[in-house]
N, C-alpha and C. Protein backbone atom coordinates (compact mmCIF):
# COMPACT_ATOMS: atom_id res chain seq x y z
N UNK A 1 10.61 15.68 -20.40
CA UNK A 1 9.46 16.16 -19.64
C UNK A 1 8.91 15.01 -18.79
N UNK A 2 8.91 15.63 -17.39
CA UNK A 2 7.82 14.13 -16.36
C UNK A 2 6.79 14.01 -16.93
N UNK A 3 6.23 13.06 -17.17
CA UNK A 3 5.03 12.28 -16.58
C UNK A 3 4.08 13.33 -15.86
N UNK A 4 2.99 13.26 -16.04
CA UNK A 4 2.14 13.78 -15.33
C UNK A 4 1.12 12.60 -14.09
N UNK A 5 0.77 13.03 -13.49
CA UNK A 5 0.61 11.91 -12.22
C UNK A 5 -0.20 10.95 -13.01
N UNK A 6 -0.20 10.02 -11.84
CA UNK A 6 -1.08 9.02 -13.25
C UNK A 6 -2.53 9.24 -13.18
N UNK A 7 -3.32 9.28 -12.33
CA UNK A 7 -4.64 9.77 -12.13
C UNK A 7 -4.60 10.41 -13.73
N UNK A 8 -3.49 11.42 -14.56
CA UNK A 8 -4.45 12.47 -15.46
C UNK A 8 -3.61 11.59 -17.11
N UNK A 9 -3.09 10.60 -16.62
CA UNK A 9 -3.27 9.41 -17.85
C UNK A 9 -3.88 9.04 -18.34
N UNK A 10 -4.84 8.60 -17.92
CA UNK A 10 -6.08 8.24 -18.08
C UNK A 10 -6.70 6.78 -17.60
N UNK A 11 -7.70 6.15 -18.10
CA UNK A 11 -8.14 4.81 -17.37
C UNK A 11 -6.76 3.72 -17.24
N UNK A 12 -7.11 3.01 -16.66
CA UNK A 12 -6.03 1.49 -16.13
C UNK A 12 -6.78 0.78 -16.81
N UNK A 13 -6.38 -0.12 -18.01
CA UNK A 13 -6.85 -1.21 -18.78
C UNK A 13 -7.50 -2.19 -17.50
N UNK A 14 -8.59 -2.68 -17.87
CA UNK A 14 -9.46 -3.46 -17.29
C UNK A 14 -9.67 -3.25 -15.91
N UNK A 15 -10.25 -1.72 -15.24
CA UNK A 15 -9.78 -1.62 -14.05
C UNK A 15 -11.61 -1.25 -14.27
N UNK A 16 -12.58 -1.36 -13.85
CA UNK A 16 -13.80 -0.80 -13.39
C UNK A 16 -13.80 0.61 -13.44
N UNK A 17 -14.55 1.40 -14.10
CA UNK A 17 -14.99 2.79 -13.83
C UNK A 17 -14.67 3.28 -12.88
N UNK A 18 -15.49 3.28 -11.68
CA UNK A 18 -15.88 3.26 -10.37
C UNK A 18 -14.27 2.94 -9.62
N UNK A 19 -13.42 2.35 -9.95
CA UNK A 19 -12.84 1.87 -9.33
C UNK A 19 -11.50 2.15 -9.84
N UNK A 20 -11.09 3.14 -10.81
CA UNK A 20 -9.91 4.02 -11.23
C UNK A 20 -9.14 4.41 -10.17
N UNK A 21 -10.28 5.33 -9.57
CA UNK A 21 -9.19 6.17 -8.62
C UNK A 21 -8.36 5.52 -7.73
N UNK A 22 -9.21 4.79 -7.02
CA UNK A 22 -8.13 3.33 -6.59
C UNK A 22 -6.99 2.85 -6.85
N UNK A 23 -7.02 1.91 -8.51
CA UNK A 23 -6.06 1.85 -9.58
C UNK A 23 -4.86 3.47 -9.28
N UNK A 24 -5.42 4.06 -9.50
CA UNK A 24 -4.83 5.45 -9.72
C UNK A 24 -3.23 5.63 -8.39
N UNK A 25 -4.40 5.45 -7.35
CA UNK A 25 -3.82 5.92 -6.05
C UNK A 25 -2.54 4.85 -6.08
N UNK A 26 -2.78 3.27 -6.17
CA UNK A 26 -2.02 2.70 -6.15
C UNK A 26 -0.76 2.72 -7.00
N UNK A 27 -0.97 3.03 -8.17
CA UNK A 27 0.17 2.96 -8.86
C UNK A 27 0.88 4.62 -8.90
N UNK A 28 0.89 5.23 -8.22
CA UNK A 28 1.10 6.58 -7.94
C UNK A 28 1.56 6.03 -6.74
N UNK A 29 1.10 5.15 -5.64
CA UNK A 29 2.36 5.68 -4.84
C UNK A 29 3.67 4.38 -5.20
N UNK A 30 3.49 3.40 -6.01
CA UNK A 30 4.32 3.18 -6.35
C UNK A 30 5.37 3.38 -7.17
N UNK A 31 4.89 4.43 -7.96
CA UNK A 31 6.30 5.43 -8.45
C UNK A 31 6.92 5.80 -7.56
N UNK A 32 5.52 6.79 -6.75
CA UNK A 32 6.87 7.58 -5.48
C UNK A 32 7.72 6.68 -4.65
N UNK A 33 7.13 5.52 -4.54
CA UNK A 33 8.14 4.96 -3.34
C UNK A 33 9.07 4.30 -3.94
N UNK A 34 9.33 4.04 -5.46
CA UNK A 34 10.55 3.38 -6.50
C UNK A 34 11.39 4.63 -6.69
N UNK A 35 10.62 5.88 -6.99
CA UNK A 35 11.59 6.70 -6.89
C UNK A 35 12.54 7.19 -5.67
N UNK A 36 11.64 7.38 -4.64
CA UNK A 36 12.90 7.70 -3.21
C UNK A 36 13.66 6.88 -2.70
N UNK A 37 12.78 5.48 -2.88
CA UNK A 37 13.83 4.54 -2.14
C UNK A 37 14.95 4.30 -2.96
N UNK A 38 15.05 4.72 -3.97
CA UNK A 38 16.42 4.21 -5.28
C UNK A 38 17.49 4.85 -4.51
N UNK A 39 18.46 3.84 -4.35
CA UNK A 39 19.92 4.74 -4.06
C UNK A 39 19.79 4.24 -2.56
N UNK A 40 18.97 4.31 -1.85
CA UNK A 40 18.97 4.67 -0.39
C UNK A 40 19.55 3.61 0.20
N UNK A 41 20.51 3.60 1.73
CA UNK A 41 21.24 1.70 1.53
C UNK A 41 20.34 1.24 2.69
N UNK A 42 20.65 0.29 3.61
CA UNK A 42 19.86 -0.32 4.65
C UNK A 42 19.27 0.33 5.63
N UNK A 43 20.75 1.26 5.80
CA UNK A 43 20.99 2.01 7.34
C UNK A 43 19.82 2.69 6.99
N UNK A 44 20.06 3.92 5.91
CA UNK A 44 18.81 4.63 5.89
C UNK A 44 17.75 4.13 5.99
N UNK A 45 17.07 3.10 4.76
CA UNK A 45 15.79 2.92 4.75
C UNK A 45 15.39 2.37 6.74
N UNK A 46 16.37 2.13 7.62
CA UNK A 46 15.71 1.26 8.56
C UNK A 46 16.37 2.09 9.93
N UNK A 47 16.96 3.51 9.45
CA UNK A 47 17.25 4.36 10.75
C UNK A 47 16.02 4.66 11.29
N UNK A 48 16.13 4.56 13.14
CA UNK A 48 14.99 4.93 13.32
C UNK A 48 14.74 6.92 13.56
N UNK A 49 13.77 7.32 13.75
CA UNK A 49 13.58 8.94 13.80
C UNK A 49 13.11 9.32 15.27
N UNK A 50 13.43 10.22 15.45
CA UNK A 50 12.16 10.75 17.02
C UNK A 50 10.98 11.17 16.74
N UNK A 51 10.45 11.56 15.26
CA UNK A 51 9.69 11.93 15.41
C UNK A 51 8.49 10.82 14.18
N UNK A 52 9.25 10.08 13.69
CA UNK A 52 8.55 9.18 12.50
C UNK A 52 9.02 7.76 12.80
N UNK A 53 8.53 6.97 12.42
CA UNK A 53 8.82 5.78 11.91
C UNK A 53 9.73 5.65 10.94
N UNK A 54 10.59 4.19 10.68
CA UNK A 54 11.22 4.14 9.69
C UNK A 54 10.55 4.04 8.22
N UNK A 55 11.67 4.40 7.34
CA UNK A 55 11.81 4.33 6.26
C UNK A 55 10.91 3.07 5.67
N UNK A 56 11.71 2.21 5.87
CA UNK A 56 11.07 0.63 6.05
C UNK A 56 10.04 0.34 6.52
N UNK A 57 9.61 0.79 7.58
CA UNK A 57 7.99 0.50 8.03
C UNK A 57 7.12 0.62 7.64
N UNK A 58 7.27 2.19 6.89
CA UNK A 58 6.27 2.26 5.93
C UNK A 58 5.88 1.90 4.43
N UNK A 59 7.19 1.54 4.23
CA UNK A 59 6.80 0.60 2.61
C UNK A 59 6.43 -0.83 3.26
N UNK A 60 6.90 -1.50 4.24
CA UNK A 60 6.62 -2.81 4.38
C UNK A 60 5.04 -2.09 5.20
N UNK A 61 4.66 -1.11 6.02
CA UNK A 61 2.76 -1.77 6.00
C UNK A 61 2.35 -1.15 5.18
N UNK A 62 2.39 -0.13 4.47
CA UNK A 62 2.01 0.22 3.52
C UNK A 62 1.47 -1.23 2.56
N UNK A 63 2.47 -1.95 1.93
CA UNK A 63 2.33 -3.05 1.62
C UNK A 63 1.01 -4.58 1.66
N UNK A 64 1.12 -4.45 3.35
CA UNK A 64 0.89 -5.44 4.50
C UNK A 64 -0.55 -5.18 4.52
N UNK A 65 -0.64 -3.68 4.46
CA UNK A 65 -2.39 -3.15 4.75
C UNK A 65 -2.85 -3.15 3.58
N UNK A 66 -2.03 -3.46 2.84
CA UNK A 66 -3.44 -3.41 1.35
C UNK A 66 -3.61 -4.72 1.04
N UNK A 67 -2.64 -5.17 1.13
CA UNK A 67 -3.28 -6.74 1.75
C UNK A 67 -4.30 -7.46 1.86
N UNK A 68 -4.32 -6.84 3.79
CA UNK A 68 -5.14 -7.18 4.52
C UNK A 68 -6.24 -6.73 4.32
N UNK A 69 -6.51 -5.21 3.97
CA UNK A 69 -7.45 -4.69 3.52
C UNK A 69 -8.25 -4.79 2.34
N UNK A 70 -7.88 -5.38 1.22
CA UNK A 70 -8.27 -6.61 0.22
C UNK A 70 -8.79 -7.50 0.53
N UNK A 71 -8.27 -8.07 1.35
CA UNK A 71 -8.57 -9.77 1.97
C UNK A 71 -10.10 -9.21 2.78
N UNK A 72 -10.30 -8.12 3.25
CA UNK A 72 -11.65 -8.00 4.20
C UNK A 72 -12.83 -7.64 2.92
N UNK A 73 -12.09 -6.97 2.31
CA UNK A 73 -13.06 -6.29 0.53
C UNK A 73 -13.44 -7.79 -0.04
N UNK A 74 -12.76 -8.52 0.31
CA UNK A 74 -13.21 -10.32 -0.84
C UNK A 74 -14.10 -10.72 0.26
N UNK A 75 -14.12 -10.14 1.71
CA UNK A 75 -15.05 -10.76 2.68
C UNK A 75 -14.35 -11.97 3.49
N UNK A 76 -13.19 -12.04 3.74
CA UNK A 76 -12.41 -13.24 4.19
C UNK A 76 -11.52 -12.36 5.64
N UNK A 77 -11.32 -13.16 6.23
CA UNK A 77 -10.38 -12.64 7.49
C UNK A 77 -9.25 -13.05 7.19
N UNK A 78 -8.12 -12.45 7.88
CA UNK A 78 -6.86 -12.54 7.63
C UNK A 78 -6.38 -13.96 8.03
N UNK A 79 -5.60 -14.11 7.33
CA UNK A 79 -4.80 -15.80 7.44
C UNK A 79 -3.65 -15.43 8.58
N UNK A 80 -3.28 -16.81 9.14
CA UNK A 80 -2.44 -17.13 10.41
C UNK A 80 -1.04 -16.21 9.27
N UNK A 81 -0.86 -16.70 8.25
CA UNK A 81 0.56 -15.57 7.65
C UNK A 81 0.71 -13.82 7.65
N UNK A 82 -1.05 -13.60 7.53
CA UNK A 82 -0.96 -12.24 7.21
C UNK A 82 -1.08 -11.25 8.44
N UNK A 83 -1.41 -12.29 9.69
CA UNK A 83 -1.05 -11.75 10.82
C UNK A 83 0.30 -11.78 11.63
N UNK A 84 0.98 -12.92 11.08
CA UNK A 84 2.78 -13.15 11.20
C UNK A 84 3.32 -11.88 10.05
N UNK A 85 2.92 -11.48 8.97
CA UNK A 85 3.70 -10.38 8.79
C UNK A 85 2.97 -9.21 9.40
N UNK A 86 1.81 -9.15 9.90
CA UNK A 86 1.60 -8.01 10.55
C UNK A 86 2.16 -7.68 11.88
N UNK A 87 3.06 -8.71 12.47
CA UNK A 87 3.67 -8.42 13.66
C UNK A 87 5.09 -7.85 13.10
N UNK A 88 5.46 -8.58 11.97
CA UNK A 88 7.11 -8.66 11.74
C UNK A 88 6.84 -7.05 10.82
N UNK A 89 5.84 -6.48 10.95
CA UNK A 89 6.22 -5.08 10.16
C UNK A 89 6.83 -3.94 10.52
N UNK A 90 7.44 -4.16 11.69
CA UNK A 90 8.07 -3.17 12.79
C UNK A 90 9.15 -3.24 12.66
N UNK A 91 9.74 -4.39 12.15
CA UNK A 91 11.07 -4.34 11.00
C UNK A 91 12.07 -4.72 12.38
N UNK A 92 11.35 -5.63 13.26
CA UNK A 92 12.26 -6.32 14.58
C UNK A 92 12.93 -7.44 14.03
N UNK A 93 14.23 -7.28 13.81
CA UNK A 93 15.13 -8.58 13.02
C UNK A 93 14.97 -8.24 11.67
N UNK A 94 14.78 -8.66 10.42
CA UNK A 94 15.11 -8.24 8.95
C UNK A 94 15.20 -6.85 8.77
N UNK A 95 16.30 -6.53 7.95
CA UNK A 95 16.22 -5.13 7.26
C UNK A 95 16.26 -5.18 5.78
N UNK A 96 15.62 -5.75 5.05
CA UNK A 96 15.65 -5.71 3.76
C UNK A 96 15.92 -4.32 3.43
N UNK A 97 16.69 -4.51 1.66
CA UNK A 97 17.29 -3.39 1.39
C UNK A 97 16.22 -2.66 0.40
N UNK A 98 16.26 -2.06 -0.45
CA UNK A 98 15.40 -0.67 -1.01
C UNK A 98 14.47 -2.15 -2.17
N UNK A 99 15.27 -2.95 -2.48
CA UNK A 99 14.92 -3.49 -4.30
C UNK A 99 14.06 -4.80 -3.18
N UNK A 100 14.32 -5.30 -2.59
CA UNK A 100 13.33 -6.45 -1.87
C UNK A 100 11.96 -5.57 -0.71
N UNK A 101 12.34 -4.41 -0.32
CA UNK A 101 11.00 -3.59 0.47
C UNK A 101 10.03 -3.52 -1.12
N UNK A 102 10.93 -2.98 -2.35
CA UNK A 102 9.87 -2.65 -3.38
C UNK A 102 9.23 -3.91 -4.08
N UNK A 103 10.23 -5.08 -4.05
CA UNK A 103 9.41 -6.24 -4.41
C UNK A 103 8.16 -6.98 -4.35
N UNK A 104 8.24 -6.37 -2.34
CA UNK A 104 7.18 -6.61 -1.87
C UNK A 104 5.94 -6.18 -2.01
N UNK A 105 6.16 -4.60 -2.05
CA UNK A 105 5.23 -3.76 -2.49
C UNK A 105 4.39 -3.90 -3.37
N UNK A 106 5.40 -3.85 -4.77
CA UNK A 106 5.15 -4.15 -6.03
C UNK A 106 3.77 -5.49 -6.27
N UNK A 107 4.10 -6.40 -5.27
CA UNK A 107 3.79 -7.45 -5.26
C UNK A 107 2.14 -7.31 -5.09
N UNK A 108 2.22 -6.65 -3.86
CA UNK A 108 0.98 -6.07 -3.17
C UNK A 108 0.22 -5.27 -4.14
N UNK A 109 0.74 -4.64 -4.79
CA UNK A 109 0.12 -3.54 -5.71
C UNK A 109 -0.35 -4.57 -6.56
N UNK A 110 0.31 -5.14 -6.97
CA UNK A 110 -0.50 -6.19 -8.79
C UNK A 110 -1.48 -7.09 -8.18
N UNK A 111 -1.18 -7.55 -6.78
CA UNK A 111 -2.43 -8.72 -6.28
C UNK A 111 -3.84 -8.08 -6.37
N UNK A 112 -3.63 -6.28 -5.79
CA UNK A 112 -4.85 -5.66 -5.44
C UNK A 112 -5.28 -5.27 -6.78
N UNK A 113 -4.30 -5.02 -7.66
CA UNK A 113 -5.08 -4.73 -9.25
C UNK A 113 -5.96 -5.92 -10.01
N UNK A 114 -5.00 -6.85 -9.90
CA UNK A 114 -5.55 -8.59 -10.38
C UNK A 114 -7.47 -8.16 -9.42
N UNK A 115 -7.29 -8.15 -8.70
CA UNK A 115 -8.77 -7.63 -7.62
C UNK A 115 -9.55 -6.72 -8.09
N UNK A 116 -9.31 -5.47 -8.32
CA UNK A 116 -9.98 -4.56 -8.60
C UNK A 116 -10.53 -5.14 -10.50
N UNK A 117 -9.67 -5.63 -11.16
CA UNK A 117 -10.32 -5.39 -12.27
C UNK A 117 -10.94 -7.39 -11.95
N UNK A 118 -11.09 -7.80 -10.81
CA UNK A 118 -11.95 -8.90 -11.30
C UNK A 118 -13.45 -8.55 -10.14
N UNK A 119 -13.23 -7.20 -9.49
CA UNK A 119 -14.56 -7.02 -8.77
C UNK A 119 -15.17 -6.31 -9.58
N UNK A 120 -16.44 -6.89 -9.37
CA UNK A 120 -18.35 -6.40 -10.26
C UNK A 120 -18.45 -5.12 -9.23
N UNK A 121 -18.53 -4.08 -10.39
CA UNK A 121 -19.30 -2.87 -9.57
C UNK A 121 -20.38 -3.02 -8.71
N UNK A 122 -21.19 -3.85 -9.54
CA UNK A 122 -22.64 -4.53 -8.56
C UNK A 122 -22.34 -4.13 -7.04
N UNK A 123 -21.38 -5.23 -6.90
CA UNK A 123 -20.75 -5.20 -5.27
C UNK A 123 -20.40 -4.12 -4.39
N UNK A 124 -19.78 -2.98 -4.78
CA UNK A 124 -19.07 -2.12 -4.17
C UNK A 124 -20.19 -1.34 -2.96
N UNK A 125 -20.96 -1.45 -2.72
CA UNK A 125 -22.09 -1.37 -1.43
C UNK A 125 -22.29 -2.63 -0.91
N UNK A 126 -21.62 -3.67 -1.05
CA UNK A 126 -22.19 -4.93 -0.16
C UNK A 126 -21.65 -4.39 1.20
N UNK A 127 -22.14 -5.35 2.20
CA UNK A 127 -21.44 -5.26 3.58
C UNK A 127 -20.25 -5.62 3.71
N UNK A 128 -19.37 -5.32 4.09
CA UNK A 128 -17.96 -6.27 4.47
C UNK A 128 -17.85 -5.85 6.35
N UNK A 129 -16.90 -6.55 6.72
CA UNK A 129 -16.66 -6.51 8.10
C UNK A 129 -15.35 -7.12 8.21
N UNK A 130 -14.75 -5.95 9.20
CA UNK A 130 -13.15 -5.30 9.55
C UNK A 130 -12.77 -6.55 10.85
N UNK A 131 -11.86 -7.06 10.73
CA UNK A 131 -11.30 -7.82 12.36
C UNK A 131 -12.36 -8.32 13.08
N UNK A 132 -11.17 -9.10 13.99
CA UNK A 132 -12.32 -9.55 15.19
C UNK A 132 -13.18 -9.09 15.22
N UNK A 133 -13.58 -8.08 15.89
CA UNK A 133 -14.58 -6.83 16.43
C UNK A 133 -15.81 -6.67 15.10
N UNK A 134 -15.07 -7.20 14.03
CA UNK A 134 -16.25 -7.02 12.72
C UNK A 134 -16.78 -5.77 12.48
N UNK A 135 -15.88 -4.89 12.74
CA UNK A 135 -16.20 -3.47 12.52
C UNK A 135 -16.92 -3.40 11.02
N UNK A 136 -17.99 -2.65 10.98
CA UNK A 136 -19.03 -2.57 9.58
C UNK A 136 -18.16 -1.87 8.15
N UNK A 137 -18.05 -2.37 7.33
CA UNK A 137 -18.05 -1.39 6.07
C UNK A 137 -18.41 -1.96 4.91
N UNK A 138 -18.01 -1.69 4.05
CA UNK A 138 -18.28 -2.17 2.48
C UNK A 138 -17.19 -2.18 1.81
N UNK A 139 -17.43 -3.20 0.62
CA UNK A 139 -16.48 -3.25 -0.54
C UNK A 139 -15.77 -2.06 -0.65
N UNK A 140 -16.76 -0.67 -1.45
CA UNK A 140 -15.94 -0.13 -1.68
C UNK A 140 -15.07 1.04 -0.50
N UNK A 141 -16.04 0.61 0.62
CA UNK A 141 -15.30 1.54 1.84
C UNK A 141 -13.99 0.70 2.18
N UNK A 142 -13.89 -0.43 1.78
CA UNK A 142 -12.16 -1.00 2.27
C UNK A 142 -11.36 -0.88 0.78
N UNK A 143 -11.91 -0.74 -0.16
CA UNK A 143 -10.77 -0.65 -1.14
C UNK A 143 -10.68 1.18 -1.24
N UNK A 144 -11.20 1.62 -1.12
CA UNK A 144 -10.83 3.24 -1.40
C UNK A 144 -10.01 3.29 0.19
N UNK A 145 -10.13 3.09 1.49
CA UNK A 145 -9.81 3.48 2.45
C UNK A 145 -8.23 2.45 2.32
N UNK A 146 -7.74 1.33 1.26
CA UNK A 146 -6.47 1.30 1.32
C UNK A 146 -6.15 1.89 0.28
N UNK A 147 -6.74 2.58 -0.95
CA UNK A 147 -5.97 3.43 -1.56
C UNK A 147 -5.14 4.45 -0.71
N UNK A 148 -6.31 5.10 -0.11
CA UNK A 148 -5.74 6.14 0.85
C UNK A 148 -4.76 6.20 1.75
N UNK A 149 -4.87 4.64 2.48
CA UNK A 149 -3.61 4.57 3.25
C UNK A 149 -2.54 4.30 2.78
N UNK A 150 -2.72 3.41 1.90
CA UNK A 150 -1.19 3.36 0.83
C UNK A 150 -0.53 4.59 0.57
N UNK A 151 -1.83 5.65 -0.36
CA UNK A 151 -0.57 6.64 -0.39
C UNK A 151 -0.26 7.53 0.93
N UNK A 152 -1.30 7.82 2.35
CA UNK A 152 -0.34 8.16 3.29
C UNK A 152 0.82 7.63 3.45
N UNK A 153 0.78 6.48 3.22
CA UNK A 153 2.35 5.99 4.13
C UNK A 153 2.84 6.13 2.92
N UNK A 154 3.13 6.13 1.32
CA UNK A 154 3.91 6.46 0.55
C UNK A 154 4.69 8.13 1.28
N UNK A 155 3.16 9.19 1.17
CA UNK A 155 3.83 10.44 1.23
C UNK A 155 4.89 10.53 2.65
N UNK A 156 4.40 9.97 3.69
CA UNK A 156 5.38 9.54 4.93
C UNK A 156 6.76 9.01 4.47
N UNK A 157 6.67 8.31 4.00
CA UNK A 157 8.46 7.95 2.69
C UNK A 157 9.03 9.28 2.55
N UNK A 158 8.34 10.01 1.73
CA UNK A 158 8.84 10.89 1.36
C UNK A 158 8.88 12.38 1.79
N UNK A 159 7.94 12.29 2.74
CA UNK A 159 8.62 13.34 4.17
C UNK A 159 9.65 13.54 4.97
N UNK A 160 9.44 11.41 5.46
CA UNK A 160 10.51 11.47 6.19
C UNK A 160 11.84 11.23 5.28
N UNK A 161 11.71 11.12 4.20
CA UNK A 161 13.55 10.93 3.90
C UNK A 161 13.71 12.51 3.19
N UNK A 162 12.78 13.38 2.98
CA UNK A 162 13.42 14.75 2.58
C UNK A 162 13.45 15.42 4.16
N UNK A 163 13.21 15.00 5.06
CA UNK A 163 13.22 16.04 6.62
C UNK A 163 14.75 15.01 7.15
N UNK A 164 15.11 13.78 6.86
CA UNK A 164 16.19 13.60 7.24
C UNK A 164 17.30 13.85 6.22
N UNK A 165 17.21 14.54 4.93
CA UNK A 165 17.67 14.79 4.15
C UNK A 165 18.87 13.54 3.26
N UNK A 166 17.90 12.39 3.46
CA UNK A 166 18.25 11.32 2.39
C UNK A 166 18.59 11.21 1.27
N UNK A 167 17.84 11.78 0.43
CA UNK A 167 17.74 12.00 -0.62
C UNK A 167 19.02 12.35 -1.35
């Protein structure tokens, strides 16, 4: 019998109340994206589509934006690296294969957990501010808004490799 999603598991050891669903979102789309990408070889993960992005693009920003989007939640701007992989996420020159895109991921996922269970609820209404431009939000408006994008671009994985019939 599967697993039931993880959201109905229950809490994430040392993860904040408040700050589950988050936990939740993240490690949910990293099942899905360990599960589709398994098997899949270069070509696929990094064919391009007419109507999507690659395979690859979206686990590597998927990745890249939770990141970055962390890094604005601690109140810090992005480093000269995290804007060198934000160019190289278009997957111009490297094609890493399925087990090094998930490495990365993976990677991304435990940095933002290590985060979530060391941020004080206190916080989650402070101010934070987005890029240059310092676009306005808060703690918890940048960590729920990369839950969310994480798992869009997970479910994008898995659109586009069941509409190109990858799988």
């Amino acid at each position: 019998m599967a697993l039931p999603e993880v959201w109905l598991r229950g809490p994430v050891d040392g993860i904040p109340a408040l700050l589950q669903p988050v936990a939740h979102s993240l490690l949910q789309s990293r099942e899905e994206l360990t599960a589709y990408l398994s098997g899949l070889s270069p070509d696929q993960i990094w064919r391009p589509s007419r109507s999507a992005a690659s395979v690859g693009f979206h686990v590597r920003h998927a990745g890249g934006s939770l990141d970055r989007l962390f890094t604005y939640a601690r109140g810090e701007q992005l480093s000269p690296d995290q804007l060198a992989a934000l160019r190289a996420e278009t997957g111009t020159g490297e094609t890493p294969d399925a087990s090094e895109l998930l490495a990365g991921f993976n990677a991304a996922v435990e940095r933002a957990l290590a985060q979530l269970r060391a941020t004080d609820e206190q916080s989650l209404t402070s101010p934070r501010f987005v890029g240059r431009a310092r676009l306005p939000s808060t703690v918890l408006g940048l960590l729920f808004h990369a839950a969310e994008h994480t798992q869009r671009h997970a479910g994008q994985v898995v659109a586009t490799i069941k509409a190109a019939r990858l799988e």
